[in-house]
Protein backbone atom coordinates (compact mmCIF):
# COMPACT_ATOMS: atom_id res chain seq x y z
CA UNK A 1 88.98 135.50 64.44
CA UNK A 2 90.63 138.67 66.36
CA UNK A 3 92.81 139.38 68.80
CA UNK A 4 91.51 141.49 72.17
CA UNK A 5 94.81 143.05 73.79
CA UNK A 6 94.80 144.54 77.22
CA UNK A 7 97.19 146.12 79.07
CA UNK A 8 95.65 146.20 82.54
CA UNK A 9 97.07 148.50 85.12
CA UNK A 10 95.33 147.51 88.51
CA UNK A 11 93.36 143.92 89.46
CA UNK A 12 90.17 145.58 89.09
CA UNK A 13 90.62 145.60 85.23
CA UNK A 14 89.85 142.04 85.34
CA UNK A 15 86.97 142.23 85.91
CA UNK A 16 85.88 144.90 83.74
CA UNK A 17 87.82 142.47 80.89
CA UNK A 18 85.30 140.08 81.68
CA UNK A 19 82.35 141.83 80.20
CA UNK A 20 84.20 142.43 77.49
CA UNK A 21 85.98 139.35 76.24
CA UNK A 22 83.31 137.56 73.89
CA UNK A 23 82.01 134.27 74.35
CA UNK A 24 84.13 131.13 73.36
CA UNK A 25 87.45 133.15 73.59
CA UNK A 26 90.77 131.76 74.91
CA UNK A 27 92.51 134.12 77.44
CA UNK A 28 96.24 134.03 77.76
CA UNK A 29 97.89 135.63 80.37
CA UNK A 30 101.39 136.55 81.38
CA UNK A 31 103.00 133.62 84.55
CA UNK A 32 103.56 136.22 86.78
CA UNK A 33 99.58 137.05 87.21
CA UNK A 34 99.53 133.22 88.43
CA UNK A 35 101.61 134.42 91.72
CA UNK A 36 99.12 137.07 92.68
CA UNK A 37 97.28 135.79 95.27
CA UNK A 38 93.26 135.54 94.78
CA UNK A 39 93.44 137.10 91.77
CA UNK A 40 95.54 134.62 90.42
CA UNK A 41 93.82 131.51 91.86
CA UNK A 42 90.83 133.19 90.27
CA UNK A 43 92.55 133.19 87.07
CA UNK A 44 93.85 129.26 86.88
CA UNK A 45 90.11 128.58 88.06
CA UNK A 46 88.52 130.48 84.90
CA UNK A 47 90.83 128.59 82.60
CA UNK A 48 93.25 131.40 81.58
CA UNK A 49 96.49 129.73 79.85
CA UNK A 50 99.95 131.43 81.41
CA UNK A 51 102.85 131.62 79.71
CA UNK A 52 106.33 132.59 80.79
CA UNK A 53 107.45 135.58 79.10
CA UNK A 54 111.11 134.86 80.10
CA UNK A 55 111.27 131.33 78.94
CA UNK A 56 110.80 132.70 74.75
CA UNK A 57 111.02 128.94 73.86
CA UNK A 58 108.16 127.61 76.28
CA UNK A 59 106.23 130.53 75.50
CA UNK A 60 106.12 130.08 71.87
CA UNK A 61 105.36 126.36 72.24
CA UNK A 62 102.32 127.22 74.93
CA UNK A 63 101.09 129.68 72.15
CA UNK A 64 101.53 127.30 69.65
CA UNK A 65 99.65 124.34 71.19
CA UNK A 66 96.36 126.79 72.15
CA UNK A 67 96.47 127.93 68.36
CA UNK A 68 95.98 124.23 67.21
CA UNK A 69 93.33 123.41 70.10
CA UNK A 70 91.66 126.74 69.02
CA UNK A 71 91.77 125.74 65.26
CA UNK A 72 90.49 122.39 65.94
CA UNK A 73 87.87 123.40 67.92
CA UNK A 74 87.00 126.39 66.16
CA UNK A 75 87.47 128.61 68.98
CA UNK A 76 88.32 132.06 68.92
C-alpha cells in the first residue's frame, strides 16, 4: 500500500494525475473541488470520495470508512 499526494495548482493537473494514479486506487479529494463546475462533475462521475476539510470530525469519519472498504476489498 502507498500513499500518492498531489498538490495540483491548475485543472489541467487532473488530468495529468490520471496517468499516474495506478490501477485499483481510491482518490480522495478536498469538497471544495466538488463546486468547480465540469471539473467537478467530472470528479463525482470518476468516483473520487470528497471530504470537508473544515468539518475535522466528518472528515476523519469519511477517511475512516474508505480505509475499511479499502481493507476489505484489498484496494489500494
Amino acid at each position: 500500500p502507498f500513499v500518492i499526494v498531489c498538490n495540483h495548482q491548475a485543472s489541467l493537473d487532473l488530468m495529468t494525475m490520471v496517468e499516474v494514479i495506478p490501477e485499483r486506487c481510491v482518490p480522495i479529494a478536498k469538497r471544495e473541488l466538488l463546486y468547480l463546475g465540469t471539473v467537478g462533475w467530472a470528479c463525482w462521475l470518476c468516483g473520487i470520495i470528497f471530504i470537508d476539510r473544515h468539518r475535522r470530525d466528518a472528515a476523519i469519519e469519511v477517511i475512516s470508512r474508505t480505509a475499511r472498504t479499502m481493507w476489505r476489498e484489498n484496494v489500494r
